[in-house]
Protein backbone atom coordinates (compact mmCIF):
# COMPACT_ATOMS: atom_id res chain seq x y z
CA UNK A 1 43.67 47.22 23.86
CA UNK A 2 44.49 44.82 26.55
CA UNK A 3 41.11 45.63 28.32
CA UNK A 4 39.40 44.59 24.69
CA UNK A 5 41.46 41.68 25.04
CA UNK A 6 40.80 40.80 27.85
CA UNK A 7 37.05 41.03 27.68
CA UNK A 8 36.90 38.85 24.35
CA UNK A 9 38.45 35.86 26.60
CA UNK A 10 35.82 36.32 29.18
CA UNK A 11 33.09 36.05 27.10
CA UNK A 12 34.75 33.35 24.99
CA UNK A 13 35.50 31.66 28.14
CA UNK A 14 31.63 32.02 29.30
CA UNK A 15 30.40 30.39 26.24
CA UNK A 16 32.10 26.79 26.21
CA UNK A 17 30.38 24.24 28.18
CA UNK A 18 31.06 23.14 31.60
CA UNK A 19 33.54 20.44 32.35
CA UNK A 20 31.00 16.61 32.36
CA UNK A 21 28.81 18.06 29.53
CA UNK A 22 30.72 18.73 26.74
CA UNK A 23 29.61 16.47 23.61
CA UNK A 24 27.94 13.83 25.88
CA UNK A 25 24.42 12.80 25.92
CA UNK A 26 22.51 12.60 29.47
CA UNK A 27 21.55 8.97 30.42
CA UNK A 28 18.10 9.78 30.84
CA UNK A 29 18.32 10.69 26.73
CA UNK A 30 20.08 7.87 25.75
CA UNK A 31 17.61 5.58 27.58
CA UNK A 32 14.57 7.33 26.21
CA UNK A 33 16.55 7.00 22.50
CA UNK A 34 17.05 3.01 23.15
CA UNK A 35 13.15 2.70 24.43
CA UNK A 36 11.94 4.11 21.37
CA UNK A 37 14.19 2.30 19.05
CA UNK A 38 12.99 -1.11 20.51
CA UNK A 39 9.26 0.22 20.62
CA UNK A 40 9.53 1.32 17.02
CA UNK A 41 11.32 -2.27 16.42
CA UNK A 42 8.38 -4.31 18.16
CA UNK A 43 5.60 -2.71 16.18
CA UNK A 44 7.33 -3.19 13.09
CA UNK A 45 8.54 -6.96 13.59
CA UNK A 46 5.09 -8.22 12.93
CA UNK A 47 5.08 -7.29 9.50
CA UNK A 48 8.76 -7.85 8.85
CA UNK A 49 7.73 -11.37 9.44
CA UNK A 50 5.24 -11.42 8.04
CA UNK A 51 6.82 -10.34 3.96
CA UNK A 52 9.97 -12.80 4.71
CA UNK A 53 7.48 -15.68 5.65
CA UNK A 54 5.07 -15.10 3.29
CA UNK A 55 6.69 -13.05 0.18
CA UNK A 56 10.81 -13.33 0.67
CA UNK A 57 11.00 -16.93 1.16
CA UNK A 58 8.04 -18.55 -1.34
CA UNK A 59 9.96 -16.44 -3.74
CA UNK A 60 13.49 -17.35 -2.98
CA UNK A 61 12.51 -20.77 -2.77
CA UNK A 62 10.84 -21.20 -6.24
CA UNK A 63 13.94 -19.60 -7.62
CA UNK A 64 15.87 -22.04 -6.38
CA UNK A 65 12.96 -25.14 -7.16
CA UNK A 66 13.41 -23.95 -10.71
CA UNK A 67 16.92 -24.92 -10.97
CA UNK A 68 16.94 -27.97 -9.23
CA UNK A 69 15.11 -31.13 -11.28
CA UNK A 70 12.63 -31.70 -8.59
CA UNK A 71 9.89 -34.85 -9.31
CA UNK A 72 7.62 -36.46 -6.28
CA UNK A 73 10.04 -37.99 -4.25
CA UNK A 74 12.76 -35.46 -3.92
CA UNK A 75 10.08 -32.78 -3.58
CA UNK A 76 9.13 -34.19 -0.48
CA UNK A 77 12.75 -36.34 0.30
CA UNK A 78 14.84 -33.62 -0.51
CA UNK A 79 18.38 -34.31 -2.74
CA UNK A 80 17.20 -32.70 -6.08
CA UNK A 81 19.48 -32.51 -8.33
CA UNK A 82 20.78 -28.84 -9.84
CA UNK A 83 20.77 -28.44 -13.10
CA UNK A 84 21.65 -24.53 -13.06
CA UNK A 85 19.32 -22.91 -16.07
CA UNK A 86 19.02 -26.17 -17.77
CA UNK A 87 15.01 -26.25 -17.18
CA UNK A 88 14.34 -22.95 -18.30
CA UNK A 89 15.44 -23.95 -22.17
CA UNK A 90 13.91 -26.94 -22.03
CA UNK A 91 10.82 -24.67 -21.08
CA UNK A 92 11.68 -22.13 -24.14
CA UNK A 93 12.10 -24.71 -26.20
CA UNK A 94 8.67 -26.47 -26.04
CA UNK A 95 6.33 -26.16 -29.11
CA UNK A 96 3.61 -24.27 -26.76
CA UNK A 97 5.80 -21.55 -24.93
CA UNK A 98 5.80 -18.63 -27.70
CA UNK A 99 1.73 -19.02 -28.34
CA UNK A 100 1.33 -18.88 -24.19
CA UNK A 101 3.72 -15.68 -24.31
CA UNK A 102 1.81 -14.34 -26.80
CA UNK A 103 -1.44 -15.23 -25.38
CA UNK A 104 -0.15 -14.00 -22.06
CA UNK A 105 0.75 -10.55 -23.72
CA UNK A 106 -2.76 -10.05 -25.38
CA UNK A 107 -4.63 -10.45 -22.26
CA UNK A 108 -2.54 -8.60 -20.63
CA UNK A 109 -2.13 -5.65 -23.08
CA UNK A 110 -6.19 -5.84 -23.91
CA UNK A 111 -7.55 -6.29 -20.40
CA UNK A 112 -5.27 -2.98 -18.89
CA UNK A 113 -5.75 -1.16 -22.10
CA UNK A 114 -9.81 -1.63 -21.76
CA UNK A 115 -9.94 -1.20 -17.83
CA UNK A 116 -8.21 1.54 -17.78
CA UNK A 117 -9.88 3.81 -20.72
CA UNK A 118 -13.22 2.43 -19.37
CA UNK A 119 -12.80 3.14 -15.73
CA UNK A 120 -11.34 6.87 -16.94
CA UNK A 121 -14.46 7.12 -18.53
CA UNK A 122 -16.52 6.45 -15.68
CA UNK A 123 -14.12 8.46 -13.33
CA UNK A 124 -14.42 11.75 -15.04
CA UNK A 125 -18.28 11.08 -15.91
CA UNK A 126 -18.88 10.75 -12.08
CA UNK A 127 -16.54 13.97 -11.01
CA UNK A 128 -18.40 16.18 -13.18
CA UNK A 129 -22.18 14.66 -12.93
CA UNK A 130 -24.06 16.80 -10.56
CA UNK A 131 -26.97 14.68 -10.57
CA UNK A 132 -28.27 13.30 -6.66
CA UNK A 133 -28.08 9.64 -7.15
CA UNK A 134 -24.12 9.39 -8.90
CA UNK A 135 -22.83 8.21 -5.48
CA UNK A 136 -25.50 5.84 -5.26
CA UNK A 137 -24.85 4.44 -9.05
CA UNK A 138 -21.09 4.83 -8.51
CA UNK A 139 -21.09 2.48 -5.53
CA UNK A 140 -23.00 -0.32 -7.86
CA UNK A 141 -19.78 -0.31 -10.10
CA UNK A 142 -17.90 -1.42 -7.29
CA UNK A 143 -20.29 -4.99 -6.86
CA UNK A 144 -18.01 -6.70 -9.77
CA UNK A 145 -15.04 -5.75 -7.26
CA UNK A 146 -16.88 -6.98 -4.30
CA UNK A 147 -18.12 -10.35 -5.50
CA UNK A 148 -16.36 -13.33 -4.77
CA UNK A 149 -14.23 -14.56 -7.79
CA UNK A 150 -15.87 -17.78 -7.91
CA UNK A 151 -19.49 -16.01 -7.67
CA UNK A 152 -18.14 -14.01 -10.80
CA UNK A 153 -16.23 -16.54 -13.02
CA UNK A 154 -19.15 -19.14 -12.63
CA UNK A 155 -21.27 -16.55 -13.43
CA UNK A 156 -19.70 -15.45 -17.14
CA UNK A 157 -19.09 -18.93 -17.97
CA UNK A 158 -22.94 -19.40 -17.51
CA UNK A 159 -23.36 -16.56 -19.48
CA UNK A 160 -21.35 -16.99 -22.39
CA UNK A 161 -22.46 -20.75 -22.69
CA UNK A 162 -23.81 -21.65 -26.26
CA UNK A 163 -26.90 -23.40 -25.75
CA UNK A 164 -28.42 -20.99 -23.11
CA UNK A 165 -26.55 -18.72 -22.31
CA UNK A 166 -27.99 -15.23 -21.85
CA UNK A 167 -25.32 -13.41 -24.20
CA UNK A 168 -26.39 -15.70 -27.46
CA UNK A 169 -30.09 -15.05 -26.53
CA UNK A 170 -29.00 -11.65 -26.70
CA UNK A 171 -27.43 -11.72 -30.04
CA UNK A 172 -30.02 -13.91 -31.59
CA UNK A 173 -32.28 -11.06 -30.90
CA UNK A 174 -30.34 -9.55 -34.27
CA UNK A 175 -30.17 -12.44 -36.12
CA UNK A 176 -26.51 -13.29 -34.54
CA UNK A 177 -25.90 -17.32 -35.12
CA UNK A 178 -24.61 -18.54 -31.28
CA UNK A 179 -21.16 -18.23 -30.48
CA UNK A 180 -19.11 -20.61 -29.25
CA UNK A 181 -17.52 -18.26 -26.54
CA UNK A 182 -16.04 -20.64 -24.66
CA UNK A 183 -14.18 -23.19 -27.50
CA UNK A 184 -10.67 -23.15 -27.74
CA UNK A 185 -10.36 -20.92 -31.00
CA UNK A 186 -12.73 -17.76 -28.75
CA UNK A 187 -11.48 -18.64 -25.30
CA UNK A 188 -9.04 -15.78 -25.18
CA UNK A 189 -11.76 -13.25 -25.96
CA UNK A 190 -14.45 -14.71 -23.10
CA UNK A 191 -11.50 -14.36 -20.46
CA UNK A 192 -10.77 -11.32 -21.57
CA UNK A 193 -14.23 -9.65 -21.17
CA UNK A 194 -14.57 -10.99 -18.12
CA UNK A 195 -11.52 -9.75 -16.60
CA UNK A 196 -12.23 -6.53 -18.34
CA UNK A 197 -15.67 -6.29 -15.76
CA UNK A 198 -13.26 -7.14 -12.77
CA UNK A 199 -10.67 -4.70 -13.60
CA UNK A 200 -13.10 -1.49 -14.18
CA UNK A 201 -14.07 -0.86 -10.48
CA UNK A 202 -10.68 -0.79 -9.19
CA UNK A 203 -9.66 1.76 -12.20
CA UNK A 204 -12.36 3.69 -11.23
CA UNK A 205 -11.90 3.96 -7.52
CA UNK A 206 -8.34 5.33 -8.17
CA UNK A 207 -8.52 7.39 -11.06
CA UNK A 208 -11.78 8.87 -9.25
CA UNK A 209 -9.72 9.72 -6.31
CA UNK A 210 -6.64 11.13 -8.22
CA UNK A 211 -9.83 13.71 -10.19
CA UNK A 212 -10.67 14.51 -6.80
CA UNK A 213 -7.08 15.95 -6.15
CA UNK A 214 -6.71 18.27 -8.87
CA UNK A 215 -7.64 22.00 -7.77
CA UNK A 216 -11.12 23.10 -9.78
CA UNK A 217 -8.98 26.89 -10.16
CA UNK A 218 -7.26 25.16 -13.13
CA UNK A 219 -10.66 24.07 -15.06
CA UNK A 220 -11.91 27.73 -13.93
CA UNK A 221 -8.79 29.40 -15.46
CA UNK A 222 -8.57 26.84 -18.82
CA UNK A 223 -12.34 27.89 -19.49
CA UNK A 224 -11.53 31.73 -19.22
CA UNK A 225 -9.05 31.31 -21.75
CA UNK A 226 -10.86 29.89 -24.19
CA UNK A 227 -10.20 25.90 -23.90
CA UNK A 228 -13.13 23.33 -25.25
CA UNK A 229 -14.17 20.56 -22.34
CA UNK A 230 -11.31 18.19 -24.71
CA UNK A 231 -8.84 20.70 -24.66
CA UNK A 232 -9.16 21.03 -20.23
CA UNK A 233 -9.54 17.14 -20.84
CA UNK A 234 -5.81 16.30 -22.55
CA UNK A 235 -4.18 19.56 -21.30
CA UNK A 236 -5.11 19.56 -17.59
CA UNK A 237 -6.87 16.08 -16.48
CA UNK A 238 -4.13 13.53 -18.09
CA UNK A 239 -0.90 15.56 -17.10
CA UNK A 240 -1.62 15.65 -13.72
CA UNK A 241 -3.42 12.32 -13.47
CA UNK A 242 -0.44 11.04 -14.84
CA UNK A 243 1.43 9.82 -11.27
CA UNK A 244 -1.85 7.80 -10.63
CA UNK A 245 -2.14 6.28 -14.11
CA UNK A 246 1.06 4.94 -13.65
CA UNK A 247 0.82 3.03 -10.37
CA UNK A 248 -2.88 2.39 -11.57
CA UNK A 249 -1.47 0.43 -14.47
CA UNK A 250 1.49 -1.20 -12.89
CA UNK A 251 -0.86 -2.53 -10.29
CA UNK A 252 -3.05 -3.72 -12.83
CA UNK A 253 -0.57 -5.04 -15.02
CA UNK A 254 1.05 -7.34 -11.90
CA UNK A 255 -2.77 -8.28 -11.15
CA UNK A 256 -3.16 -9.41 -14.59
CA UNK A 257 -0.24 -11.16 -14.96
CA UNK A 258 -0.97 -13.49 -12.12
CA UNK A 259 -4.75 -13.55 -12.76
CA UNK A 260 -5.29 -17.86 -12.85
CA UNK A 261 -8.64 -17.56 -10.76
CA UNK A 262 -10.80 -16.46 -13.35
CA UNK A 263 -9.55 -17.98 -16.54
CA UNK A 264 -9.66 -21.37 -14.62
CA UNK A 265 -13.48 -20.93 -13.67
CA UNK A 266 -14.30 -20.29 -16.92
CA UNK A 267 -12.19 -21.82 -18.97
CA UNK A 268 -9.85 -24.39 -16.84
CA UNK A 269 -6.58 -22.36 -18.96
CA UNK A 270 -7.13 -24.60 -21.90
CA UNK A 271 -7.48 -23.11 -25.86
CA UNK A 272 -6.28 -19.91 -26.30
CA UNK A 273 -7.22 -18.64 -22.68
CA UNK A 274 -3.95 -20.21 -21.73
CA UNK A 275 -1.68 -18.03 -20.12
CA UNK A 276 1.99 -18.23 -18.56
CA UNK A 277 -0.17 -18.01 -14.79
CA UNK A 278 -2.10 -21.15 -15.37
CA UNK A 279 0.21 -22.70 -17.27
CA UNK A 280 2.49 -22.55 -14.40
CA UNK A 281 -1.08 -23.67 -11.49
CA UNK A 282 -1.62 -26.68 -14.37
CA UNK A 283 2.14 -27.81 -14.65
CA UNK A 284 2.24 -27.60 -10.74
CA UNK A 285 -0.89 -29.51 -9.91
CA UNK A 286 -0.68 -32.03 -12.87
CA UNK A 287 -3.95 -30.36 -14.14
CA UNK A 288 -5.50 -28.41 -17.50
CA UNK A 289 -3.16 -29.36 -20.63
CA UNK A 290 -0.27 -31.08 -17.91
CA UNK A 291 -1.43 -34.84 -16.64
CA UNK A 292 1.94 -35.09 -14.80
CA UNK A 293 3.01 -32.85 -11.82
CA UNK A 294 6.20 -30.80 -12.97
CA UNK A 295 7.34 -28.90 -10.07
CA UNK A 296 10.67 -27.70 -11.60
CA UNK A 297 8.83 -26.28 -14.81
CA UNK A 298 6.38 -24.52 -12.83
CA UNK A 299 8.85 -22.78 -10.66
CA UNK A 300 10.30 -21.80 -14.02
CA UNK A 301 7.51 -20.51 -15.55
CA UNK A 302 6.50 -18.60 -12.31
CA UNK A 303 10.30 -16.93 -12.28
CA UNK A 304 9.76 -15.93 -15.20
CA UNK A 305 6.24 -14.03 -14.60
CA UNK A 306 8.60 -12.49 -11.30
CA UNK A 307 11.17 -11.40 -13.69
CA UNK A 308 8.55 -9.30 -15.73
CA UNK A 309 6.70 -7.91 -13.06
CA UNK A 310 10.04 -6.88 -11.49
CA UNK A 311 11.40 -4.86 -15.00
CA UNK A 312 8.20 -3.19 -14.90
CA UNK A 313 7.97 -2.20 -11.36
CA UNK A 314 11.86 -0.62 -12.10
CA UNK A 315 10.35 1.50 -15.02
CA UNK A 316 8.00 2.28 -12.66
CA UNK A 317 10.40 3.69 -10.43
CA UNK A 318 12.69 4.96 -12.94
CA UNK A 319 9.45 7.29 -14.06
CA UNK A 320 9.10 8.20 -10.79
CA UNK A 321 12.16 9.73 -10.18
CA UNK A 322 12.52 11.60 -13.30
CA UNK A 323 9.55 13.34 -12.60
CA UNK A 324 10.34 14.61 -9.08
CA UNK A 325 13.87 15.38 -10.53
């Protein structure tokens, strides 16, 4: 027993680590440990920079711009007065606030709701077209998305003009009076086509990619059982396209939301085309429907554009996590 003993302690003994080593790190380790830390650290303070120069601070500041009653001398002075939310009722309160929110909503809604189920369209035409020139026609969807914004806004404004435009020659072919596209009663609609053409390539890249990921075994096995092109379409395609609808929509929906660009080209934001985006560029600039520069309204108007995009990206992520959970 002794000898059993005695043998347990020697091999117990034999196993623990040498006196100097136990639970310390060799200095060549620790060194190699503090290099990479500080290499990792130098390659990623570029763009740490760059989103608190260029994203952090523009944001924090027009927070804080939009409670503060800035006017041309304090803006550049300094010494604005707070005023704490005081400027965002006055905002609410003004006669043309609900008609831009709800003008702001239908574009929004409209243009996502018609880029989306168009580019879809065109997504799952070109995965299943077997024909030799789809890459070839698929790449000339992408021009609207290459194109300068200025090329394209200048271009629908000619193009929707009443007198000669090419859109009423069009329709006059059928007896269609001439439109007044770009009035301020049908304003709304013009910017919304047009944003609708800019919208479709992007939709179409990503859903195209996201039908490129989904294994052709499933369409192979749905067809042996009996299910219709439809049926493979709702029951296979959408459920697990769903992860890239999502971000394709929440990156649309932020795009949209901020879209000024366009509408101004076309319609300088005035009529019904006016949204909360270039409400906020006019009220900044003293331009469009605002004659006087009103920094502290824009910055209010602009929050409140942040605040939306922000509750939707947190659905977003909400989703997100559901569905890996």
């Amino acid at each position: 027993m002794s000898e059993v003993t005695a043998a347990r302690a020697l091999v117990t003994r034999g196993s623990r680590p040498t006196r100097g080593t136990r639970g310390t790190t060799p200095p060549g380790a620790r060194r190699r440990r503090r290099s990479s830390t500080w290499i990792a650290f130098a390659f990623a303070a570029p763009l740490i920079a760059y989103l608190v120069l260029f994203y952090a601070y523009p944001l924090v500041q027009n927070v804080v711009m939009s409670m503060h009653r800035f006017d041309r001398n304090t803006f550049v002075n300094g010494g604005a007065p707070f005023v704490g939310f005081d400027i965002y009722g006055e905002v609410a309160s003004q006669p043309r606030f609900w008609p831009v929110v709800r003008q702001t909503a239908i574009f929004t809604i409209v243009s996502l709701t018609l880029q989306y189920v168009f580019g879809l369209a065109l997504a799952v035409f070109f995965h299943r077209a077997g024909f030799r020139l789809a890459s070839g026609l698929r790449a000339l969807f992408l021009v609207p998305w290459l194109l300068p914004v200025i090329v394209s806004g200048t271009t629908w404004q000619w193009i929707m003009n009443a007198d000669n435009g090419i859109l009423n020659s069009f329709l006059g072919i059928f007896g269609v009076d001439p439109v007044w596209w770009l009035s301020t009663d049908t304003s709304l609609i013009s910017v919304i086509i047009a944003n609708v053409w800019l919208g479709i390539p992007f939709n179409l890249v990503i859903l195209y990619s996201g039908l490129q990921n989904i294994p052709t075994d499933l369409y192979e096995a749905a067809s042996l059982d009996g299910a219709s092109a439809w049926q493979q379409f709702w029951r296979v395609t959408m459920p697990l396209l769903k992860p890239v609808t999502l971000i394709t929509l929440l990156l649309g929906l932020v795009y949209t939301l901020k879209v000024v660009d366009v509408i101004w080209i076309i319609t300088a934001g005035t009529g019904t085309s006016q949204t909360l985006a270039t409400w906020s560029y006019g009220l900044a600039f003293g331009k469009g429907t605002s004659s006087v520069i009103r920094y502290s309204e824009a910055s209010v108007v602009g929050t409140m554009l942040l605040l939306v995009a922000l509750v939707f990206g947190l659905i977003y992520i909400a989703v997100q996590r559901r569905q890996e959970d």
